[in-house]
Protein backbone atom coordinates (compact mmCIF):
# COMPACT_ATOMS: atom_id res chain seq x y z
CA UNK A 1 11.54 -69.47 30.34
CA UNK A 2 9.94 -71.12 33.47
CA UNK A 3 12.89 -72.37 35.14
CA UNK A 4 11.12 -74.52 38.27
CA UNK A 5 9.79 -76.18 34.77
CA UNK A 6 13.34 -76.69 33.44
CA UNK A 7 14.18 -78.35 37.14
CA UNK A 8 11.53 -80.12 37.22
CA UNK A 9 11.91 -81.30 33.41
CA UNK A 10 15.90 -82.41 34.45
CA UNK A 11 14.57 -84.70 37.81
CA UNK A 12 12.83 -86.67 35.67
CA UNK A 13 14.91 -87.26 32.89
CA UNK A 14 16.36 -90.35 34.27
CA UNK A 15 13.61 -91.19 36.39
CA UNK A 16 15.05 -94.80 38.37
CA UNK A 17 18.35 -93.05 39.32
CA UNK A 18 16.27 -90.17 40.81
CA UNK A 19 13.87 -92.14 43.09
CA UNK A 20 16.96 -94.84 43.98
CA UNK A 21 18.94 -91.86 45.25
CA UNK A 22 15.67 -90.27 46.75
CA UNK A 23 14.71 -93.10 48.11
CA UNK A 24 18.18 -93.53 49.91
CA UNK A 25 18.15 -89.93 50.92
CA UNK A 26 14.78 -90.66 52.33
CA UNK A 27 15.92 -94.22 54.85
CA UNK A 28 18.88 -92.03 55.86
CA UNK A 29 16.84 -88.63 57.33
CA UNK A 30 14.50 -91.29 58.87
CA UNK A 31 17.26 -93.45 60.49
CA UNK A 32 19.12 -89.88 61.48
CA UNK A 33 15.58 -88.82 63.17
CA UNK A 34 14.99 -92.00 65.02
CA UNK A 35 18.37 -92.00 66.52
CA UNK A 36 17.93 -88.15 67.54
CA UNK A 37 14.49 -89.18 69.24
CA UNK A 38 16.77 -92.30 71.45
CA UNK A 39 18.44 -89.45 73.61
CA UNK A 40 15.10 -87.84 74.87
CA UNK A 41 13.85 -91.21 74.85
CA UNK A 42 15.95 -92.49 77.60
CA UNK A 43 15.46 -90.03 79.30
CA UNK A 44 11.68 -90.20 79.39
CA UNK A 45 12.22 -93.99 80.11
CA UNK A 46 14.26 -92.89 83.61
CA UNK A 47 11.51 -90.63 84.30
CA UNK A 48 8.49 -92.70 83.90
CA UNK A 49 10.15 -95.16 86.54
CA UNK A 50 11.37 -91.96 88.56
CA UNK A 51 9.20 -90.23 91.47
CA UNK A 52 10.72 -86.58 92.12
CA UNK A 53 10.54 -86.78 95.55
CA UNK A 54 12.16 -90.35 96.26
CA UNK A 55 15.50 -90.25 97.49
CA UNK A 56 17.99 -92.82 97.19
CA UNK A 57 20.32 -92.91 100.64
CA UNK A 58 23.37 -95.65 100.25
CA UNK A 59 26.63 -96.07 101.27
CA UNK A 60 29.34 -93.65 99.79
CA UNK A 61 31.44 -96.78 99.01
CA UNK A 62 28.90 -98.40 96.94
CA UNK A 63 25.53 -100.11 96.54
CA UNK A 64 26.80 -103.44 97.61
CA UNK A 65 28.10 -101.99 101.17
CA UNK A 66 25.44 -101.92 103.75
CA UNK A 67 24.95 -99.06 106.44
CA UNK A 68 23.52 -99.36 110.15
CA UNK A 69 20.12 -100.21 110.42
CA UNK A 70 19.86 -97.74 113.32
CA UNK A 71 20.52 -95.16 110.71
CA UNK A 72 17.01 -95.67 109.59
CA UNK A 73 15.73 -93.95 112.21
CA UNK A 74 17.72 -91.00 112.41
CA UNK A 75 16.98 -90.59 108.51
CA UNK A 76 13.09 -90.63 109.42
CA UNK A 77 14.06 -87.42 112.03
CA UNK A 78 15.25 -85.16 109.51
CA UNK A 79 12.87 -82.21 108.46
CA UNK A 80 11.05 -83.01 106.05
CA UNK A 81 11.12 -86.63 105.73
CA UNK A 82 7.61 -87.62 105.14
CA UNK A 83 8.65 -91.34 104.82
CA UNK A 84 11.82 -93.83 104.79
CA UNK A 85 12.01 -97.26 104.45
CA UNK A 86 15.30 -99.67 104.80
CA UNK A 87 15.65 -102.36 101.93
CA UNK A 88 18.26 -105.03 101.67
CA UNK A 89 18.95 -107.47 99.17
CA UNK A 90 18.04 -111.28 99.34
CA UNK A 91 18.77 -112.40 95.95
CA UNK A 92 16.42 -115.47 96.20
CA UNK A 93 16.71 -117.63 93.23
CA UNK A 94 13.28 -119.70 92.60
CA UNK A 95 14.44 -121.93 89.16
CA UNK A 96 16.35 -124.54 89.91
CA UNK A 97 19.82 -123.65 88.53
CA UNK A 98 19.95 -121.12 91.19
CA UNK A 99 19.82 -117.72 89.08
CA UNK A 100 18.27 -114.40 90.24
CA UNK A 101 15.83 -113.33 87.77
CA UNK A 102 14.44 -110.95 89.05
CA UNK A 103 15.38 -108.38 92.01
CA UNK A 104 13.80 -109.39 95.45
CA UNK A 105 14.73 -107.17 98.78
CA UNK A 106 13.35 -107.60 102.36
CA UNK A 107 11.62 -104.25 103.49
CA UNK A 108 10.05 -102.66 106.06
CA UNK A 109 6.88 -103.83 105.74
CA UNK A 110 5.10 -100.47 107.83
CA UNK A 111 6.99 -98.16 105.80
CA UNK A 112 6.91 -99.28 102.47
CA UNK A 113 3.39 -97.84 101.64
CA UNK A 114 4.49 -94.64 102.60
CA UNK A 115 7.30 -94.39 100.52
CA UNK A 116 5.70 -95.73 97.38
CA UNK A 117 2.33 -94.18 97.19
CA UNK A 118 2.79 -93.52 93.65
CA UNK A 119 2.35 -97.83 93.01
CA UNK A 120 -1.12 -97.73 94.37
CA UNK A 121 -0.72 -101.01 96.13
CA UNK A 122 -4.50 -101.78 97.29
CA UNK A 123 -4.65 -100.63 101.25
CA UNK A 124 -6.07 -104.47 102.46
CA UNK A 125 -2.74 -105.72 100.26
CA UNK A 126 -0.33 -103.90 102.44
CA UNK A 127 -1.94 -104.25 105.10
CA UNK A 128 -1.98 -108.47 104.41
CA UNK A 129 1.93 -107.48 103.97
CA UNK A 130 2.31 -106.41 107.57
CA UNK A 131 -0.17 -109.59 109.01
CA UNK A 132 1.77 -112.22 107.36
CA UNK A 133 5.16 -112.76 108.85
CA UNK A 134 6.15 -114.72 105.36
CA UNK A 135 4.07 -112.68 102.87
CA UNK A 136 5.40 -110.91 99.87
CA UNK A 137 4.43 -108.49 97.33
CA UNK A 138 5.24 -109.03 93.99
CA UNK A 139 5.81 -106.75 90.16
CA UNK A 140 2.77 -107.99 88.10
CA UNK A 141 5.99 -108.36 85.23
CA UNK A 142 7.31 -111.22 87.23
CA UNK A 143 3.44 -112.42 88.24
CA UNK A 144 2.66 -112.67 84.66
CA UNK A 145 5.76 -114.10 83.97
CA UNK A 146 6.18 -117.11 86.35
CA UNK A 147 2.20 -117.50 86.42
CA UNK A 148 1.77 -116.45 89.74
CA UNK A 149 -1.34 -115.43 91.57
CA UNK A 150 -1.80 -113.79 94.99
CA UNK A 151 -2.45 -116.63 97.52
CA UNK A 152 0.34 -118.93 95.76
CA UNK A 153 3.20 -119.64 97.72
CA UNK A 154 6.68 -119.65 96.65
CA UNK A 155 10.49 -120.72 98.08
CA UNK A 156 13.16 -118.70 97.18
CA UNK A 157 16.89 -119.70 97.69
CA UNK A 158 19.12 -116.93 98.79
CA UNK A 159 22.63 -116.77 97.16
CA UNK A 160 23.52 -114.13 99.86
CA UNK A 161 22.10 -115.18 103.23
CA UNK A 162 22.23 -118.84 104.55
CA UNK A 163 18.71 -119.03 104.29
CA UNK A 164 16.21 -120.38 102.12
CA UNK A 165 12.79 -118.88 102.72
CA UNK A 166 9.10 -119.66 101.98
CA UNK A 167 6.74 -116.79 101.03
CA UNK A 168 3.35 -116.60 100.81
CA UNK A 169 1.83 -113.91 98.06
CA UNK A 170 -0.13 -111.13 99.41
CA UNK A 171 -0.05 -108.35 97.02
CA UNK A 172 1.00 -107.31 93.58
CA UNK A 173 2.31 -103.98 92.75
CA UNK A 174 -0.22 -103.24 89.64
CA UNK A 175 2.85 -102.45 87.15
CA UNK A 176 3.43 -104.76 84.25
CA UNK A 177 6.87 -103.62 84.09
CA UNK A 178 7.20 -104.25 87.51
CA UNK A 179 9.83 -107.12 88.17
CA UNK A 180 10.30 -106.43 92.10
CA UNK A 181 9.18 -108.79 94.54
CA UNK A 182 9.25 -107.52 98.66
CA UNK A 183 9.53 -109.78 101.44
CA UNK A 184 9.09 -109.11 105.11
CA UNK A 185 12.60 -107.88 107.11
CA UNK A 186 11.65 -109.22 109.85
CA UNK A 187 10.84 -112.64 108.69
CA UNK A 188 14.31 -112.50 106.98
CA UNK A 189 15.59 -111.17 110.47
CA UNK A 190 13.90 -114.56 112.59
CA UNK A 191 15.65 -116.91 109.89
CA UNK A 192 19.09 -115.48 109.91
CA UNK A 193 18.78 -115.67 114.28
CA UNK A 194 17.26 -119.20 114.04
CA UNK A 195 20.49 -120.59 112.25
CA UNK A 196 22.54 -118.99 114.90
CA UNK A 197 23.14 -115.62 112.84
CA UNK A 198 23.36 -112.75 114.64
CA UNK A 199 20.53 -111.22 112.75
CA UNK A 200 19.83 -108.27 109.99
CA UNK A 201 21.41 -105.44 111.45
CA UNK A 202 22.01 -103.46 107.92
CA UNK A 203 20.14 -101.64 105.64
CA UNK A 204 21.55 -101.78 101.58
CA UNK A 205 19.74 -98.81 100.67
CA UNK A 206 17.42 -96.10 102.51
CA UNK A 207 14.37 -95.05 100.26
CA UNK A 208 13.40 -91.76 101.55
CA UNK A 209 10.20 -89.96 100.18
CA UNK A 210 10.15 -86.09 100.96
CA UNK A 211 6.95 -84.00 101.64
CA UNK A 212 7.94 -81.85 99.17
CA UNK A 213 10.00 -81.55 95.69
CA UNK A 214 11.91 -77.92 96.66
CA UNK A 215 13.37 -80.17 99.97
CA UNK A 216 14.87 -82.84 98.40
CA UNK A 217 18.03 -81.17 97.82
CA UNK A 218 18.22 -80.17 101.72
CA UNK A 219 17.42 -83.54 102.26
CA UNK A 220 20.02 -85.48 100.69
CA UNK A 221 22.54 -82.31 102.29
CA UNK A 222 21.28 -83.45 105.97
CA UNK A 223 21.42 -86.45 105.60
CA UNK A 224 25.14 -86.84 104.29
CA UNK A 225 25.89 -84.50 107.19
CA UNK A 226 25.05 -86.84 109.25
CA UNK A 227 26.79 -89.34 108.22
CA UNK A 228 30.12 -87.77 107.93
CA UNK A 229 33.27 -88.91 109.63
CA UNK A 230 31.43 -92.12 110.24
CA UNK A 231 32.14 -95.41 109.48
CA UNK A 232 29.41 -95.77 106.52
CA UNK A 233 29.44 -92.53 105.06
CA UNK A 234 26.38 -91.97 103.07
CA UNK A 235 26.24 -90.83 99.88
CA UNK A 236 21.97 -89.68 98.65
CA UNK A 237 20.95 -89.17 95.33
CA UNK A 238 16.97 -88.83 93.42
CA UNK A 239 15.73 -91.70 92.29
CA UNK A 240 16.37 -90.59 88.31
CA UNK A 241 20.07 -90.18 89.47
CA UNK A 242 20.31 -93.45 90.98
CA UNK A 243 18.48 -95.21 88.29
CA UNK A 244 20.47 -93.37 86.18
CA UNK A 245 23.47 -94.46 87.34
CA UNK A 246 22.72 -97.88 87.76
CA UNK A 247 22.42 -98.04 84.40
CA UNK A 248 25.71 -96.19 83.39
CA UNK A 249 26.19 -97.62 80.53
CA UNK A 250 23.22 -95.59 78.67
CA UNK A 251 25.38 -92.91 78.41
CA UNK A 252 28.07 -94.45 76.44
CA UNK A 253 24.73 -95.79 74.18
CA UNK A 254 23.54 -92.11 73.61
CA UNK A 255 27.17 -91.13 72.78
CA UNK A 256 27.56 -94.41 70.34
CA UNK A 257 24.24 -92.93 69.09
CA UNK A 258 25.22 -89.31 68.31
CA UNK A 259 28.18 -90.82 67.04
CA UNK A 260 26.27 -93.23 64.50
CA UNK A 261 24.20 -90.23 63.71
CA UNK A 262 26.46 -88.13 62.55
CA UNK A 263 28.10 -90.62 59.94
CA UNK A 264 24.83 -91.35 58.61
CA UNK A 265 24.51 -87.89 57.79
CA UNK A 266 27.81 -87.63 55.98
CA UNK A 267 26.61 -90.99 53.98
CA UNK A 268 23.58 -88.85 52.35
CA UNK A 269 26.22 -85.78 51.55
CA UNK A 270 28.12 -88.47 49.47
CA UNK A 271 25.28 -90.32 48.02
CA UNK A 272 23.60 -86.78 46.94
CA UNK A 273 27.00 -85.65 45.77
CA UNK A 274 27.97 -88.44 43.83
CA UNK A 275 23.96 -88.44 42.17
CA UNK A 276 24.54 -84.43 41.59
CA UNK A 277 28.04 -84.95 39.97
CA UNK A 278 26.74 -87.92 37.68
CA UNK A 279 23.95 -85.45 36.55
CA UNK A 280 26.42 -82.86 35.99
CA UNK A 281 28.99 -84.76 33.73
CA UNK A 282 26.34 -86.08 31.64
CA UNK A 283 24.51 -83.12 30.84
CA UNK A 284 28.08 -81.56 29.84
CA UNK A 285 27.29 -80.79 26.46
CA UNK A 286 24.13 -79.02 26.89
CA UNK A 287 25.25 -76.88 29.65
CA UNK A 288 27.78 -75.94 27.15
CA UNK A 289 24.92 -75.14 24.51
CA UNK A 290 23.22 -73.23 26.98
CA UNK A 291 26.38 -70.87 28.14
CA UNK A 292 27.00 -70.54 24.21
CA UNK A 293 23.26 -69.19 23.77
CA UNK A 294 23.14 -66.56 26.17
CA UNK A 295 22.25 -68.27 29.75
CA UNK A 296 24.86 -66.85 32.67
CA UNK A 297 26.82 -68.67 34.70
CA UNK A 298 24.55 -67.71 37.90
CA UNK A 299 21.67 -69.06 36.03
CA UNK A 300 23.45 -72.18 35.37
CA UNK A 301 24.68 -72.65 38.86
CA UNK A 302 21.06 -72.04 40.01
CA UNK A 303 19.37 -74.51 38.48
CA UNK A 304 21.73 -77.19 38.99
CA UNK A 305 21.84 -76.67 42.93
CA UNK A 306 18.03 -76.24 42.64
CA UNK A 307 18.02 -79.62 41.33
CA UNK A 308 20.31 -81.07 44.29
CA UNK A 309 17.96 -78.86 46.93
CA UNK A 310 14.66 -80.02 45.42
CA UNK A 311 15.30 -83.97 45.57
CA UNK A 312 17.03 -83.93 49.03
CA UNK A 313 14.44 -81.36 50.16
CA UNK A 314 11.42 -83.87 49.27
CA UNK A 315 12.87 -86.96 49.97
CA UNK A 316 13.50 -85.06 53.67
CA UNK A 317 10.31 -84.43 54.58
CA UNK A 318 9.24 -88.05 53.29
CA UNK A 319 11.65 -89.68 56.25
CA UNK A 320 10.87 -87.08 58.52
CA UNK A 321 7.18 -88.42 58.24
CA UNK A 322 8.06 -91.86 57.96
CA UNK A 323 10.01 -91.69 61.21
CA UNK A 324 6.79 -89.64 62.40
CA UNK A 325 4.84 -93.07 61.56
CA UNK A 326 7.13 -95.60 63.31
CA UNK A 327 7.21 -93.92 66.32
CA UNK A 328 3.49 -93.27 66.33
CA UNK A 329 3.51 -97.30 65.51
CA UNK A 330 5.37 -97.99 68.27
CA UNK A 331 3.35 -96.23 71.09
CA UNK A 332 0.41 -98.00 69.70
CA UNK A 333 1.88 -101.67 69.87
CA UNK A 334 3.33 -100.22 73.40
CA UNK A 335 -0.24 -99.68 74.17
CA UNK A 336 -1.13 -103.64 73.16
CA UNK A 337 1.36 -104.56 74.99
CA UNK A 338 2.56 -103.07 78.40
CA UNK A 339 6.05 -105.25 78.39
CA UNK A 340 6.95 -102.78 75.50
CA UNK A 341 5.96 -99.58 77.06
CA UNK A 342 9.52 -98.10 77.25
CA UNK A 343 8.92 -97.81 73.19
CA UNK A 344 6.14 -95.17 73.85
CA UNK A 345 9.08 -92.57 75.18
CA UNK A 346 10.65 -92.43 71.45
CA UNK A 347 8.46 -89.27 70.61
CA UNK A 348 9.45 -87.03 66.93
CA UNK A 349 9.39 -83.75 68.98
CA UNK A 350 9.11 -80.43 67.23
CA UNK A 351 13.11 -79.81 67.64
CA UNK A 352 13.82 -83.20 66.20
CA UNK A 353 11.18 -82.73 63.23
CA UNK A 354 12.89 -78.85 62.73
CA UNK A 355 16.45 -80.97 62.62
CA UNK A 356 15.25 -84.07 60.47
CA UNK A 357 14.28 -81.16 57.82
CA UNK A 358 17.25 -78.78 58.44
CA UNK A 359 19.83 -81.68 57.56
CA UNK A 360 17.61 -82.56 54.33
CA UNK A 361 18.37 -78.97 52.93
CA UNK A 362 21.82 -79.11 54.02
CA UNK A 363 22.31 -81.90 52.31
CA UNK A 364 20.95 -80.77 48.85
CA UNK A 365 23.27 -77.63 49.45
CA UNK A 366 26.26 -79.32 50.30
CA UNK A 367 26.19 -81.87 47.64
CA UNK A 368 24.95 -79.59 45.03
CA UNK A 369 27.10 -77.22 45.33
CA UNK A 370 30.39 -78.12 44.30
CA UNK A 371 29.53 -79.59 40.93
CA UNK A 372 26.96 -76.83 40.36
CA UNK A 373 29.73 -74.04 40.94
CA UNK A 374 32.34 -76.19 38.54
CA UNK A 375 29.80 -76.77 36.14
CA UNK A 376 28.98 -72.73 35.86
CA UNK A 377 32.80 -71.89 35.97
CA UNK A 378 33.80 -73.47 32.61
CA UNK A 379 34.35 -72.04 30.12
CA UNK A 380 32.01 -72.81 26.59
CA UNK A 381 34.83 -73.02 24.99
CA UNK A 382 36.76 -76.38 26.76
CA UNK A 383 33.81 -77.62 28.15
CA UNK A 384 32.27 -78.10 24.02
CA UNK A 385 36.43 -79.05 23.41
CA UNK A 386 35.59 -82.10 25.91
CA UNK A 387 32.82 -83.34 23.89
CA UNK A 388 33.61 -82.89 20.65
C-alpha cells in the first residue's frame, strides 16, 4: 500500500476544514515572520541614519544640560578629531499655535560641513551658510512639507530663547527624511546680546567626526577624561547609540514584539491540534478496522502525524513566501515614496526564512503528536466498543 497516497487520500477528505485550518496556519507563520524581520529592522533603520565615525559628546547629566562652549575647542585638539561642531537647540516654532514641528539647532556654521560630509550639502550651499548672517539650511522632509524653497524666508519663534528670529534659506540637506533645519550660532549669539542677554555661551551637544572608525572608542575615552571632576562632565557616545537611546522606547517595542511572537506561535499549536484531534475522533472507527486487519500501531501513529506534518509543513512555506512578498512590496512602495523608506529595512533574511519554516514543522509535530500516539495506543478492542 502507498501510504503518502493514503495521507494524501485523508487531507482531502474533508476538503473546507483542511484549507480553513491551512489557511490559518498559513496568516500565522507569515505574521510570526514579519514580526521576527521588525528586530533587524530597527536596527537597520538606526543605521541608515547612523555614520560610524560621528560621535555624540553631551553632558553626563542629560541632553537638556548644556556644557561650555569653550569646550569646543579643546574637543577639536584631541588626536584624532578630524572635525567637531557645537549645536544648541532653538526650538523655533513657525505655525501659529506655537508648536515645534520639527527640530531646528543653531550650529557652527564653518564646521558643520566637516562633520557631515556624508549629507552632501552642495559646496556653494554651505558656503551661502557661512555668508549669510541669517541663513539656514533646511531637511528636504520639512522643505517638501511646509512648501519651502531655497531663497524663501522664514520667522521662527523660539520657545527657549527670548528671541524670535528671521531666516533666510540657503541650502537644503538633499534627504527626504530629513526634518532638521540649521541656523547660524552666531546670528542666534547677536540676538540674545541685542536684548541685553549675555550671549550663547553653551553648547547642547558636541558632534565630533573622527578620521577614522578604530579611534572612535579612544575618542569618546579622551574626551570624558577631560571632562572629569568638572562642572559639566561629559558623557560621548556613536551616533547609533545616541540615536538609539533617544529613542528608548524601541526596545520595549522589540520586546512587546518577541513577546507577541511567541503567542502567535502557540495559537497555530492549538489550532493544528484541535484540527488533528477532530480528524482523529472521527476517523475512530476505521482506525479500529485497520488495527483489527493487520496494520501496527507504528504504522498508525505514522500516518496520522504525517498528516499533521504535511498540512502545517505546506501551509509554512506558503506564509513564509507570502511574508517574502510583503516585504519585497514594501521596499518597492518605499522606493515610490522616500517618506516611507524606513519600510525598506524589514528584509526576510535567510535566518528568519530558516525560522519561519522550522516553526511550521514544529508545529505539525507538536500538534500531531499527541492524538496520533493516543490514537495508535488503543486498543481494537474498546476503541470498536466506542462505536458500536
Amino acid at each position: 500500500m502507498k501510504y503518502a497516497g493514503f495521507v494524501l487520500a485523508n487531507l482531502k477528505r474533508n476538503k473546507l476544514r483542511t484549507a480553513l485550518t491551512a489557511g490559518a496556519i498559513m496568516l500565522a507563520v507569515m505574521l510570526v515572520v514579519l514580526l521576527l524581520t521588525m528586530p533587524a529592522g530597527l536596527d537597520g533603520v538606526l543605521n541608515s541614519i547612523a555614520n560610524n565615525t560621528r560621535i555624540s559628546v553631551h553632558n553626563k547629566a542629560g541632553i537638556v544640560y548644556a556644557m561650555p562652549y569653550s569646550f569646543v575647542r579643546k574637543v577639536r585638539q584631541v588626536e584624532g578629531v578630524a572635525a567637531a561642531c557645537a549645536m544648541t537647540w532653538y526650538g523655533g516654532a513657525f505655525e501659529e499655535e506655537g508648536r515645534v514641528t520639527f527640530p531646528n539647532f543653531a550650529v557652527e556654521v564653518e564646521h558643520i560641513g566637516a562633520v557631515y560630509p556624508d549629507y552632501k550639502i552642495p559646496e556653494q550651499q554651505l558656503a551661502d551658510f557661512q555668508r549669510y548672517r541669517d541663513g539656514a539650511i533646511v531637511g528636504r522632509g520639512t522643505m517638501q512639507k511646509y512648501k519651502w524653497k531655497i531663497g524663501d524666508r522664514i520667522t521662527l519663534r523660539s520657545n527657549v530663547w527670548p528671541v524670535n528670529l528671521d531666516l533666510r534659506i540657503v541650502g537644503e540637506i538633499p534627504s527626504d527624511r530629513a526634518p532638521m533645519l540649521w541656523l547660524n550660532r552666531n546670528y542666534l549669539d547677536e540676538a540674545l546680546k541685542a536684548v541685553g542677554r549675555s550671549g550663547l555661551g553653551i553648547a547642547g551637544i558636541i558632534w565630533v567626526r573622527a578620521a577614522d572608525p578604530e579611534q572612535v572608542n579612544r575618542i569618546m575615552r579622551d574626551v570624558d577624561e577631560m571632562s572629569r571632576n568638572s562642572e559639566a562632565e561629559t558623557a560621548s557616545e556613536t551616533e547609533k547609540s545616541f540615536f538609539a537611546n533617544f529613542f528608548g522606547s524601541l526596545k520595549g517595542f522589540v520586546t512587546i514584539i518577541l513577546i507577541v511572537t511567541g503567542l502567535v506561535a502557540l495559537c497555530i499549536v492549538f489550532i493544528a491540534a484541535n484540527t488533528a484531534s477532530m480528524g482523529v475522533r472521527e476517523r475512530a472507527g476505521e482506525i479500529a478496522v485497520l488495527k483489527a486487519i493487520g496494520f501496527g500501531r507504528r504504522v498508525i501513529f505514522a500516518t496520522l502525524l504525517a498528516e499533521a506534518m504535511l498540512l502545517s509543513s505546506l501551509a509554512g512555506f506558503a506564509g513564509v513566501g507570502l511574508a517574502v512578498a510583503v516585504t519585497n512590496g514594501l521596499r518597492t512602495f518605499a522606493g515610490w515614496n522616500p517618506a516611507l523608506g524606513p519600510l525598506g529595512s524589514f528584509i526576510v533574511t535567510a535566518p528568519v526564512l530558516v525560522q519561519g519554516i522550522f516553526l511550521s514543522l514544529f508545529v505539525g509535530m507538536l500538534s500531531g503528536v499527541v492524538p496520533s500516539f493516543g490514537a495508535a495506543r488503543k486498543p481494537v478492542v474498546e476503541s470498536l466498543h466506542e462505536i458500536f
